[in-house]
Protein backbone atom coordinates (compact mmCIF):
# COMPACT_ATOMS: atom_id res chain seq x y z
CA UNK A 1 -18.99 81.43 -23.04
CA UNK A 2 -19.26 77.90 -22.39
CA UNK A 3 -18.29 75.07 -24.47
CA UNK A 4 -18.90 70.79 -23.40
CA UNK A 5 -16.83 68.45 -25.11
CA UNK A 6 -18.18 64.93 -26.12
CA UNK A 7 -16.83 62.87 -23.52
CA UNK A 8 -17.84 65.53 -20.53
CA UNK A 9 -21.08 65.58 -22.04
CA UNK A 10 -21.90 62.02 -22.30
CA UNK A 11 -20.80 61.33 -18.43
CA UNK A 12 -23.00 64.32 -17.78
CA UNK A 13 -25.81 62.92 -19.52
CA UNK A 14 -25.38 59.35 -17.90
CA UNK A 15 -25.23 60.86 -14.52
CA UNK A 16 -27.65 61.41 -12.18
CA UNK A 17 -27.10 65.38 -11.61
CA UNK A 18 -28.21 65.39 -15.27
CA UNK A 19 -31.96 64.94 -14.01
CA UNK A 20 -31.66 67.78 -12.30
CA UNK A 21 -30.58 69.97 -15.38
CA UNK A 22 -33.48 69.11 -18.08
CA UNK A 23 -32.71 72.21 -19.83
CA UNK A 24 -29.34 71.89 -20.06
CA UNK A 25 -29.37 67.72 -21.06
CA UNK A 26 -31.89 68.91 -23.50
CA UNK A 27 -29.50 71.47 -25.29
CA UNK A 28 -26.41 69.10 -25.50
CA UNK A 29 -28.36 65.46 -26.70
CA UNK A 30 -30.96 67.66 -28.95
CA UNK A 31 -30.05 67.30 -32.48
CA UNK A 32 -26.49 66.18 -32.02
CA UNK A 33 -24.91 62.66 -32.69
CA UNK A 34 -23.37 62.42 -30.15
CA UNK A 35 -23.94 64.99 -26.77
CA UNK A 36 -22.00 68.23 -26.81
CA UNK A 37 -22.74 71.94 -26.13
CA UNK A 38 -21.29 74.29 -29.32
CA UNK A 39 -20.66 78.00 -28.87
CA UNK A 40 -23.95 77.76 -30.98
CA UNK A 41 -25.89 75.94 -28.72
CA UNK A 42 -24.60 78.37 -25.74
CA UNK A 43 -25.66 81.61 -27.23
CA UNK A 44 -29.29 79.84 -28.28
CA UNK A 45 -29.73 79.26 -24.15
CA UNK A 46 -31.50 82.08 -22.34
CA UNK A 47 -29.59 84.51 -20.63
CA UNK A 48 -30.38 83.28 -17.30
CA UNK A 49 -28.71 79.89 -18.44
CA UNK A 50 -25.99 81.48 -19.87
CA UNK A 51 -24.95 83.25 -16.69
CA UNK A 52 -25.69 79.94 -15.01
CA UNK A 53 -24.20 77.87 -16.69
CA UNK A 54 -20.63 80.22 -17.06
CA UNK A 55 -20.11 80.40 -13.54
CA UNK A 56 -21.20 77.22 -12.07
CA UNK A 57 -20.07 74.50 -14.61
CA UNK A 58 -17.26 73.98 -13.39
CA UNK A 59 -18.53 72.37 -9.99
CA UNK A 60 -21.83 70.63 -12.04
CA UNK A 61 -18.93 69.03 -13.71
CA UNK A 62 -17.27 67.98 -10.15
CA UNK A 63 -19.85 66.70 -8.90
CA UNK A 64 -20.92 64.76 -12.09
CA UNK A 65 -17.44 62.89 -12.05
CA UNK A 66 -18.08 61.99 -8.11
CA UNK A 67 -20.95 59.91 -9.30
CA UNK A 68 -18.34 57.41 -10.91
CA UNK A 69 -15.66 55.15 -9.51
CA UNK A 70 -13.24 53.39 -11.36
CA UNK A 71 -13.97 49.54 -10.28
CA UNK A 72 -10.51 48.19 -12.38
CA UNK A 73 -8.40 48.36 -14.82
CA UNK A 74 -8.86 45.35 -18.03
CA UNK A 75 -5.40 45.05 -19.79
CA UNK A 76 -7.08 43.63 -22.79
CA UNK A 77 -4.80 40.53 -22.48
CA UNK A 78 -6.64 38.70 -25.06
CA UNK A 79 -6.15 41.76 -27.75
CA UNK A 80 -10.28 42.57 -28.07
CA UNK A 81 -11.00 45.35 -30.48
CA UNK A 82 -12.25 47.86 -27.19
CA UNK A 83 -13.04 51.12 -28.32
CA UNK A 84 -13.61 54.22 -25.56
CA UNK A 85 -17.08 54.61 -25.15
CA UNK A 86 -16.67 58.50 -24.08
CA UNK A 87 -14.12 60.04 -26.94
CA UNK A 88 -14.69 56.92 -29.07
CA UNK A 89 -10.93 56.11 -29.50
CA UNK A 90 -10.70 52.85 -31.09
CA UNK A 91 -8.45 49.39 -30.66
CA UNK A 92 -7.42 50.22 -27.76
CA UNK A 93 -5.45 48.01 -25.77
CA UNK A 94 -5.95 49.10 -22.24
CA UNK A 95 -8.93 50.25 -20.58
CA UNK A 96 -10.23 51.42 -17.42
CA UNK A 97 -13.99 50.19 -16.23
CA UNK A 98 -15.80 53.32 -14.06
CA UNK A 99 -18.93 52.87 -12.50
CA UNK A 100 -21.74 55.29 -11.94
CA UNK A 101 -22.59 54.81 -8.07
CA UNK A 102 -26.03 55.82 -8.32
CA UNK A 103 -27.55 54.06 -11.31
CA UNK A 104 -24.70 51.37 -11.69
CA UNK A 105 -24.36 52.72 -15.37
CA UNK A 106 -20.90 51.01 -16.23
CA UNK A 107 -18.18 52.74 -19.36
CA UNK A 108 -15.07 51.64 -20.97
CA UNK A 109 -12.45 54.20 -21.01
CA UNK A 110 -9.22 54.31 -22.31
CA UNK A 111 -6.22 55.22 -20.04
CA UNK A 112 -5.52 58.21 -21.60
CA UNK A 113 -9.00 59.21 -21.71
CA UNK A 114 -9.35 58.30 -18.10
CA UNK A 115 -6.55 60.72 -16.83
CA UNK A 116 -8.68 63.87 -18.11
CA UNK A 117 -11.32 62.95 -15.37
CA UNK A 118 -9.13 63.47 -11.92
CA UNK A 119 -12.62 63.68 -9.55
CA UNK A 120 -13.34 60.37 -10.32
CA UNK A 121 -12.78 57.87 -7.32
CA UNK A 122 -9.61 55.77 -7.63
CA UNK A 123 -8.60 58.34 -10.64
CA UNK A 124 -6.26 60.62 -8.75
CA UNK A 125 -2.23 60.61 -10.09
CA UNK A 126 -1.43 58.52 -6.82
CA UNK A 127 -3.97 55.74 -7.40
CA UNK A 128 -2.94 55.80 -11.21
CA UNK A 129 0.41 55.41 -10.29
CA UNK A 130 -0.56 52.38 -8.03
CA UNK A 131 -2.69 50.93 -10.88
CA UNK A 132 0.49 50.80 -13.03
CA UNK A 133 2.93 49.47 -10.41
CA UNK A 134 0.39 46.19 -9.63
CA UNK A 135 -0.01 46.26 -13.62
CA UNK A 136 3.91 45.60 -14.06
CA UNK A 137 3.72 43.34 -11.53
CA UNK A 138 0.80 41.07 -12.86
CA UNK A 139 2.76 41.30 -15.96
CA UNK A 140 5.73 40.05 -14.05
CA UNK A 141 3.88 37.12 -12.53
CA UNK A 142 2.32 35.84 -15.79
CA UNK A 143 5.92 35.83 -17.04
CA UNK A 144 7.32 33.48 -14.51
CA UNK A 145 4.46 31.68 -14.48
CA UNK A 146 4.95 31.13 -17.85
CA UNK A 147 8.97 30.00 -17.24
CA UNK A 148 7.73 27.47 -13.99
CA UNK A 149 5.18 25.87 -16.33
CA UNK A 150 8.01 25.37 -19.23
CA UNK A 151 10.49 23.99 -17.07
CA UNK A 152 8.07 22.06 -14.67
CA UNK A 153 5.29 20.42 -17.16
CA UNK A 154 1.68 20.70 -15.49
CA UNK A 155 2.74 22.87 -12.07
CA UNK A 156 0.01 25.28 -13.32
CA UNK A 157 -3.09 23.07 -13.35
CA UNK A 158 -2.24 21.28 -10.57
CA UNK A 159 -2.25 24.51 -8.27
CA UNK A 160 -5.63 25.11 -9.98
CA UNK A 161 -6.94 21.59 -8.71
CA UNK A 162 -5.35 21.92 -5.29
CA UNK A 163 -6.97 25.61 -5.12
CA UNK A 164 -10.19 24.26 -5.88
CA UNK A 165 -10.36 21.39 -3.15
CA UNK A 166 -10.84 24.08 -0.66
CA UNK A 167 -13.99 25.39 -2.53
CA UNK A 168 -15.53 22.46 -3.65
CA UNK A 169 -18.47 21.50 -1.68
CA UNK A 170 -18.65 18.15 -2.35
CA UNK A 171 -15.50 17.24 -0.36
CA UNK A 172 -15.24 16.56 3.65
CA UNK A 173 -11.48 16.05 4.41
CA UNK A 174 -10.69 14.18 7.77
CA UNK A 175 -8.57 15.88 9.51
CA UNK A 176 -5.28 13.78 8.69
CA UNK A 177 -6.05 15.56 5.12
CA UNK A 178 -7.07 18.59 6.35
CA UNK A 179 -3.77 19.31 7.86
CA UNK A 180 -1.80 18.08 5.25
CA UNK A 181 -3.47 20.92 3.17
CA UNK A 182 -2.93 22.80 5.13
CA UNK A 183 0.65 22.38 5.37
CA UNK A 184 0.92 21.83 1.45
CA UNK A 185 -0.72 25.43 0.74
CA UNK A 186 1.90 26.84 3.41
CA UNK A 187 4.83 25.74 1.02
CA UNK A 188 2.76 26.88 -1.63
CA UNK A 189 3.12 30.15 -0.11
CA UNK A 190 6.42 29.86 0.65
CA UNK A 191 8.11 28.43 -2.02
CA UNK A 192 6.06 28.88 -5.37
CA UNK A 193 4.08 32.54 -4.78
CA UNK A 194 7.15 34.15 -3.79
CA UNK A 195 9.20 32.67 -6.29
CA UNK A 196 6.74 34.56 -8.89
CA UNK A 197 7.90 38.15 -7.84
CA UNK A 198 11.40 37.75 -8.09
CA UNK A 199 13.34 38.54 -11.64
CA UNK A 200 13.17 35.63 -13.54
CA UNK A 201 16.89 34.15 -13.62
CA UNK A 202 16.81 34.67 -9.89
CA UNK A 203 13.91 31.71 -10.01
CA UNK A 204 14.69 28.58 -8.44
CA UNK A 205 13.37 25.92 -10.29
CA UNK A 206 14.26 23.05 -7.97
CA UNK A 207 11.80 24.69 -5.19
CA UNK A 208 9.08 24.31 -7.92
CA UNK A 209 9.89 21.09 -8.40
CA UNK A 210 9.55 20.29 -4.67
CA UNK A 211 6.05 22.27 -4.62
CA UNK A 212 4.79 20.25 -7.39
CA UNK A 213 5.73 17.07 -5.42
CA UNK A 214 4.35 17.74 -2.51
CA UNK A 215 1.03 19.07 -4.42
CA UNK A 216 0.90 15.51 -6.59
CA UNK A 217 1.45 13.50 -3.31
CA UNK A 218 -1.74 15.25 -1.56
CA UNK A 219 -3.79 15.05 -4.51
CA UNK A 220 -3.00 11.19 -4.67
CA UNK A 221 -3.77 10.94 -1.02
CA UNK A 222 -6.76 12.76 -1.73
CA UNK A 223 -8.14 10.73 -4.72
CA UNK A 224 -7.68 7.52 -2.44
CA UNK A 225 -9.72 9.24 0.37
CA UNK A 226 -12.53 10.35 -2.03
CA UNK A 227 -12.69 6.86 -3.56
CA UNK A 228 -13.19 5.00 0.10
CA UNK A 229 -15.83 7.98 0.83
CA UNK A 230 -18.13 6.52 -1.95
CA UNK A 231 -17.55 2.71 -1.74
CA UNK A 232 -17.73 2.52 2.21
CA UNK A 233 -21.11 2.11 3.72
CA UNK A 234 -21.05 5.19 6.08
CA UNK A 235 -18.20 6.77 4.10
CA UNK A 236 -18.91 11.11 3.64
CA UNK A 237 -20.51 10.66 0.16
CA UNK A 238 -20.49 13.84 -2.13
CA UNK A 239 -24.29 14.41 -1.40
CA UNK A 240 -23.75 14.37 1.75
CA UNK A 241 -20.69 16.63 1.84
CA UNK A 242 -22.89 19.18 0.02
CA UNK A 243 -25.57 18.75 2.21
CA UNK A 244 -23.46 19.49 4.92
CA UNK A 245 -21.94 22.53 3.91
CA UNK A 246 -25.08 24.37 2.49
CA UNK A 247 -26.46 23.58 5.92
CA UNK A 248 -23.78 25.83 7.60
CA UNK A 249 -23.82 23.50 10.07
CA UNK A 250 -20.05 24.03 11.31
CA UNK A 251 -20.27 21.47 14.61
CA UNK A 252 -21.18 18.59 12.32
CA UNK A 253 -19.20 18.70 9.88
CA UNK A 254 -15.87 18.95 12.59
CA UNK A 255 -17.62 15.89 13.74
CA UNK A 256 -16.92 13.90 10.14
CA UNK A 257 -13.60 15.65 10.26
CA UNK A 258 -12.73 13.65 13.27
CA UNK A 259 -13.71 10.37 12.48
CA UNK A 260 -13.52 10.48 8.51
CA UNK A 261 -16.93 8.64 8.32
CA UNK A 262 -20.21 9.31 9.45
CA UNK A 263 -20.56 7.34 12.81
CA UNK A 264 -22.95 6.38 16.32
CA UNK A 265 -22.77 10.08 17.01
CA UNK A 266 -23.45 11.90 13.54
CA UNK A 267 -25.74 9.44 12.00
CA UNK A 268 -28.64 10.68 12.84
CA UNK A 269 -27.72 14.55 12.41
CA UNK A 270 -27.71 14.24 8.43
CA UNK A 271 -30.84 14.98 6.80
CA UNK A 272 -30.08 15.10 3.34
CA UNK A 273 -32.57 12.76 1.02
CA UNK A 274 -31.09 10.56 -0.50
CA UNK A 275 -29.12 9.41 3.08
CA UNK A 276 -32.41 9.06 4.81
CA UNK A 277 -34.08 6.74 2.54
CA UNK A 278 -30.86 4.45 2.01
CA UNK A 279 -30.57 4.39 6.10
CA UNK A 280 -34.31 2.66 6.07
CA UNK A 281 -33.16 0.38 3.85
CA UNK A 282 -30.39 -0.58 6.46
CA UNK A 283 -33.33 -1.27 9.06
CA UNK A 284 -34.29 -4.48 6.78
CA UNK A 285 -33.37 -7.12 8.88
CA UNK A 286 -34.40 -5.38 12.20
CA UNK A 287 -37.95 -4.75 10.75
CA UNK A 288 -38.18 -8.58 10.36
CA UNK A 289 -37.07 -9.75 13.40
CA UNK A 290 -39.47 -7.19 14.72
CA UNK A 291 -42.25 -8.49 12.58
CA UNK A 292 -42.30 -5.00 11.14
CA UNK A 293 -43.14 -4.68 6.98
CA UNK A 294 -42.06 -1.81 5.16
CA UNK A 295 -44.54 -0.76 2.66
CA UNK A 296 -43.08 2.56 0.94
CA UNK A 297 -39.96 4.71 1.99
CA UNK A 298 -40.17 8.53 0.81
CA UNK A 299 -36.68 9.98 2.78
CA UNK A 300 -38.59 12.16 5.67
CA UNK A 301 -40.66 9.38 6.53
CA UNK A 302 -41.33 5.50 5.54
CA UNK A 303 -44.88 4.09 6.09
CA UNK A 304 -44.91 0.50 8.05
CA UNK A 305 -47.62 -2.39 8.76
CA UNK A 306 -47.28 -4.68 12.62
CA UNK A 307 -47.55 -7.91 11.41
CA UNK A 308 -50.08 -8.28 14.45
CA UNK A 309 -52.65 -5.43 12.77
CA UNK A 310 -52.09 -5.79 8.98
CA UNK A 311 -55.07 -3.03 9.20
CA UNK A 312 -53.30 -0.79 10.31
CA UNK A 313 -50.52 1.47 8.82
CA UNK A 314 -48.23 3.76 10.14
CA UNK A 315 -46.23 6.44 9.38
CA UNK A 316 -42.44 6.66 10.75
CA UNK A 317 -40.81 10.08 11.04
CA UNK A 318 -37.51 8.99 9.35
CA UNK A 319 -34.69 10.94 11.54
CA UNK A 320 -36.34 10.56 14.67
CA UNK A 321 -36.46 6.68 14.18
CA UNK A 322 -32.65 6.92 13.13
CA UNK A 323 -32.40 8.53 16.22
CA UNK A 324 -34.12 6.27 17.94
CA UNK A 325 -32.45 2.65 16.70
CA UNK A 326 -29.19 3.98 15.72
CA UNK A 327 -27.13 1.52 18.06
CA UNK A 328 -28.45 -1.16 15.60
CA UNK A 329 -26.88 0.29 12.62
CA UNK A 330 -23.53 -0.15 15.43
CA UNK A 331 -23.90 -1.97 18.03
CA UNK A 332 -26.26 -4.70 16.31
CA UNK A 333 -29.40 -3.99 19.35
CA UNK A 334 -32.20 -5.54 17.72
CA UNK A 335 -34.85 -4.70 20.10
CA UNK A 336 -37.51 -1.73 19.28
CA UNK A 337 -39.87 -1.26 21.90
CA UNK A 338 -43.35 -0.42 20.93
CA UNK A 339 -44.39 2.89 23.25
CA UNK A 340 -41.30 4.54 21.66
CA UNK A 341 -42.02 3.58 17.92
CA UNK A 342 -45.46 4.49 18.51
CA UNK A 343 -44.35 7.85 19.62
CA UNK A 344 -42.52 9.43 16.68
CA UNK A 345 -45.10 7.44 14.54
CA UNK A 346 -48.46 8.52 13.44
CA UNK A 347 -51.54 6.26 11.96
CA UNK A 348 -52.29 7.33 8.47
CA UNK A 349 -56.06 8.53 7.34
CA UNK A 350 -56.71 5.25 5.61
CA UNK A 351 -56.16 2.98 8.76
CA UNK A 352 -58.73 5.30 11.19
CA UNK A 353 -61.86 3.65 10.77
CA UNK A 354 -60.43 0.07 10.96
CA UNK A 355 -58.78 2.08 14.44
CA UNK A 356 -62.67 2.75 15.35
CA UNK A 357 -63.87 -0.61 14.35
CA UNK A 358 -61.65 -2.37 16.99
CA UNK A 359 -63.02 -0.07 19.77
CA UNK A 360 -66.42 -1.11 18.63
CA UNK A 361 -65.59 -4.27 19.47
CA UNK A 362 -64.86 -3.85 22.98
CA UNK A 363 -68.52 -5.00 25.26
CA UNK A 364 -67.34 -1.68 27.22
CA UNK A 365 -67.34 0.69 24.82
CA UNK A 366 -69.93 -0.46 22.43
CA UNK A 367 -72.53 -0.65 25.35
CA UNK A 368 -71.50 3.15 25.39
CA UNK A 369 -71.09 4.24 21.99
CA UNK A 370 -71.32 3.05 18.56
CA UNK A 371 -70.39 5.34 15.36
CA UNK A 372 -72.61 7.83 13.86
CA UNK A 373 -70.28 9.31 11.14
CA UNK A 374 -66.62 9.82 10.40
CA UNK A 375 -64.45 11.52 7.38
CA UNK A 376 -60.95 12.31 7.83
CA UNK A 377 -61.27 15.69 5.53
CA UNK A 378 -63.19 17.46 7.92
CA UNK A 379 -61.29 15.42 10.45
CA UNK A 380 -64.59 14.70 12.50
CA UNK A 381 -65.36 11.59 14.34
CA UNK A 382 -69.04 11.13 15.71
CA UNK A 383 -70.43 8.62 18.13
CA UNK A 384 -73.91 8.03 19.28
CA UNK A 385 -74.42 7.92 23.06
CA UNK A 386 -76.93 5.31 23.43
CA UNK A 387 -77.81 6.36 26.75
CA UNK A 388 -78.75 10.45 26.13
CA UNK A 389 -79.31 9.66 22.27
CA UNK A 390 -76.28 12.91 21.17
CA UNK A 391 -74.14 12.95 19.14
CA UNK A 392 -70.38 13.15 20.19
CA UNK A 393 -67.90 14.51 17.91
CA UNK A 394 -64.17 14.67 18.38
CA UNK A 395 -61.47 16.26 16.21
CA UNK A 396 -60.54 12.57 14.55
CA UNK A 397 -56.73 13.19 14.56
CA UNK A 398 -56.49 13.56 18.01
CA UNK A 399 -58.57 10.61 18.79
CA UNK A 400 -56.28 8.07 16.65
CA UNK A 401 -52.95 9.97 18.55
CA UNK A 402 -54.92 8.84 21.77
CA UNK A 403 -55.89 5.49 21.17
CA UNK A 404 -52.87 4.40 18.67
CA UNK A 405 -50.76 3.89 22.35
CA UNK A 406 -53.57 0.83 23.17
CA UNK A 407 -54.41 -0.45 19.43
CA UNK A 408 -51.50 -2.57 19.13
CA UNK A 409 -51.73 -4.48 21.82
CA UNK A 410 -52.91 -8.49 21.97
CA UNK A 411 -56.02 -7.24 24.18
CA UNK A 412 -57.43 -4.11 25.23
CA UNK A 413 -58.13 -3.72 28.94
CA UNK A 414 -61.46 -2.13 30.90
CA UNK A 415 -59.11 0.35 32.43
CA UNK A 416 -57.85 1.21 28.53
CA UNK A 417 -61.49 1.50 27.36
CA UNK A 418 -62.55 3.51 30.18
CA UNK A 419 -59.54 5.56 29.25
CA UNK A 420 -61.12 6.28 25.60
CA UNK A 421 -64.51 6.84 26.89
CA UNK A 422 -63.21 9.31 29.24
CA UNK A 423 -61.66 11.15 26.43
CA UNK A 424 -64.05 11.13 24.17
CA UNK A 425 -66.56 12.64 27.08
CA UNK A 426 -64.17 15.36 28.01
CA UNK A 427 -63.21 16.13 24.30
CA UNK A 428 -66.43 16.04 22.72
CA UNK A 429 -69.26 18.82 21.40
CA UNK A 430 -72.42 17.10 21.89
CA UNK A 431 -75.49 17.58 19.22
CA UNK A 432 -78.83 16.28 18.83
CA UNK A 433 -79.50 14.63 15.64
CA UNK A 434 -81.05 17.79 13.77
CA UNK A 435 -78.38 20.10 14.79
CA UNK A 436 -75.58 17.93 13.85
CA UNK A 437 -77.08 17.20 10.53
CA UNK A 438 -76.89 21.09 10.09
CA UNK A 439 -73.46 21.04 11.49
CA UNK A 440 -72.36 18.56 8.58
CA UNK A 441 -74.20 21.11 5.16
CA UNK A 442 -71.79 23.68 6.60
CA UNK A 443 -69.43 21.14 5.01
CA UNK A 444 -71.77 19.89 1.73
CA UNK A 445 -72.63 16.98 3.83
CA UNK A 446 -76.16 15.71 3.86
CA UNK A 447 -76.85 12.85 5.71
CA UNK A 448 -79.77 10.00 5.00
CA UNK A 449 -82.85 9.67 6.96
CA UNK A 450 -82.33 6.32 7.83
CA UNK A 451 -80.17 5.61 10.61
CA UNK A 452 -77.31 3.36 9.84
CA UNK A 453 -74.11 3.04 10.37
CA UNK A 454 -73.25 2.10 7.01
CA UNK A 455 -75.03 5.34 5.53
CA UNK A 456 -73.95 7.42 7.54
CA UNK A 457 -70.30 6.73 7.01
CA UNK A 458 -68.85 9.07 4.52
């Protein structure tokens, strides 16, 4: 005859093995408060379950406490009312915290419930004995932790707020710093953590003393450092310390660590926002000795006007022009040249047709070609050749990133305009009028009968 007590039924039922025993979970949760098998409930199974159940229990049960691992041991330190949630025991003042492996199920047991369960992982008499050794030993560390603080006001937190410099992402240390931390959480090592597992009276409080000097010297060194990193102009600001470590980016940030600052060879490496768009605002005087005007300034890219083509605006890929003019932010080199600006730049939709409308006044290409229809949401461009009467459409993006290189300058030449016409040839699917008007209601376009440029412009 079998028998289940309360607590091996309730890790039985919260196990997974229990699934594969519905008759049996049945028979101990059925009717009861709280899950247990009674001689009653044995001698109401069927025989076959009976004989079961009497010889293989045993290693059901084994294999129901191998489910669970005991993840640690809670002291109750702060006195909680924790009752055992298998036997129910109440107040109790330390606990163990197991772990079902399979379904992450998680119990309180008491210690003395705990023992009664020796398959459980990290429950044998060896690991219990180790659980109680490091237990006197935390115990023996709070302690003298305890007699440090009274006899050395504030050692405690300070530790704390050294410890956390290391973790906090918002700090860069040069490497002056870097080493003194380094250095500073040595004789931490040395002369504080070991002092905390020796018997009390053998503590020597003047080593503490010494700790907490050299800890309130770096921290003062530190506060100094983190003060200059916000006021200077290319000092590591906190942004861009965070920036820098969430983008794991380990050869960088060594880089700052050298110099302390951001410099000629790391300025144009950070990408975080907030940097970008204040390092535009450092181009201000080179954009107006360059007869450059900025018009907007959103981080990743700032939009620009040439004095020479107020028509025309374009837009700047932020990090490639810091790139690009970065020995003016040091060196004070005040020339941009055009070809490369134009390069990492790109014409925005607004400023295409005014793009056309100076090709159209070119004798060249206008004896050629003048426009038939243009929208920069289907990205089409059309011309009419006035010698074959098609129509010749090119993908409009890529004619702007063509012409945008001859746009800007004070005149464009017949060699430039043969150039375009060229293009426009070689990149173009040709139509008759009819076709291309049914080309354009694949996009809801209908165009009007009468043949102007103006109506025909959508």
């Amino acid at each position: 005859m079998v028998s289940i007590k309360i607590k091996d039924a309730k890790l039985f039922v919260l196990s997974e093995i229990s699934k594969q025993y519905p008759w049996l979970t049945e028979k101990i949760t059925l009717n009861h408060r709280k899950p247990r098998l009674s001689s009653k409930d044995f001698k109401d199974l069927s025989l076959e379950h009976q004989n079961f159940l009497s010889n293989n229990w045993y290693d059901i049960f084994k294999l129901t406490q191998k489910e669970w691992k005991v993840r640690y041991i809670d002291e109750n330190y702060q006195h909680q009312k924790i009752d055992c949630e298998l036997c129910g025991q109440k107040d109790l003042d330390s606990i163990s915290v197991i772990e079902n492996i399979h379904n992450g199920i998680k119990l309180k047991v008491g210690s003395t419930c705990i023992k009664k369960f020796i398959d459980i992982e990290n429950n044998s008499i060896e690991d219990r004995k180790k659980y109680e050794k490091a237990k006197k030993e935390k115990e023996k560390i709070l302690l003298n932790k305890e007699y440090c603080e009274t006899n050395v006001n504030g050692i405690l937190q300070l530790i704390n707020d050294f410890n956390a410099v290391s973790k906090d992402k918002s700090i860069i240390l040069n490497n002056l710093l870097q080493n003194e931390y380094n250095k500073v959480n040595r004789i931490i090592d040395e002369d504080y953590n070991q002092q905390l597992t020796i018997a009390k009276n053998k503590i020597n409080i003047k080593k503490i003393e010494c700790v907490f000097s050299f800890i309130k010297d770096f921290m003062n060194k530190l506060n100094i450092y983190l003060k200059d990193c916000k006021e200077k102009e290319w000092g590591i600001k906190p942004e861009i310390a965070v920036w820098c470590h969430n983008s794991n980016n380990t050869q960088l940030i060594q880089s700052l660590q050298n110099f302390g600052e951001i410099n000629i060879y790391t300025v144009d490496k950070i990408y975080e926002p907030n940097y970008l768009k204040n390092t535009v605002l450092k181009f201000k005087e080179l954009f107006e000795l360059n007869n450059i005007i900025l018009n907007s300034n959103n981080s990743d890219s700032f939009n620009i006007t040439l004095k020479n083509r107020m028509d025309i605006s374009l837009k700047v890929n932020t990090v490639n022009f810091i790139e690009l003019k970065k020995d003016y932010l040091f060196e004070n080199n005040t020339d941009i040249n055009l070809n490369k600006l134009l390069n990492i730049s790109t014409i925005i939709k607004s400023s295409y047709f005014n793009v056309v409308n100076t090709l159209l006044q070119s004798k060249e290409f206008n004896r050629l070609f003048k426009i038939f229809f243009e929208d920069t949401g289907i990205n089409e461009l059309a011309f009419l050749n006035k010698n074959d009467n098609m129509i010749y459409t090119v993908n409009y993006k890529k004619f702007i990133q063509f012409v945008k290189y001859f746009i800007f300058e004070n005149k464009i030449t017949n060699f430039q305009i043969n150039q375009i016409i060229n293009f426009v040839k070689s990149n173009a699917i040709k139509y008759n009028k009819t076709d291309y008007a049914e080309h354009l209601l694949l996009y809801n376009i209908k165009l009007n009968k009468k043949e102007s440029v103006k109506n025909y412009i959508h």
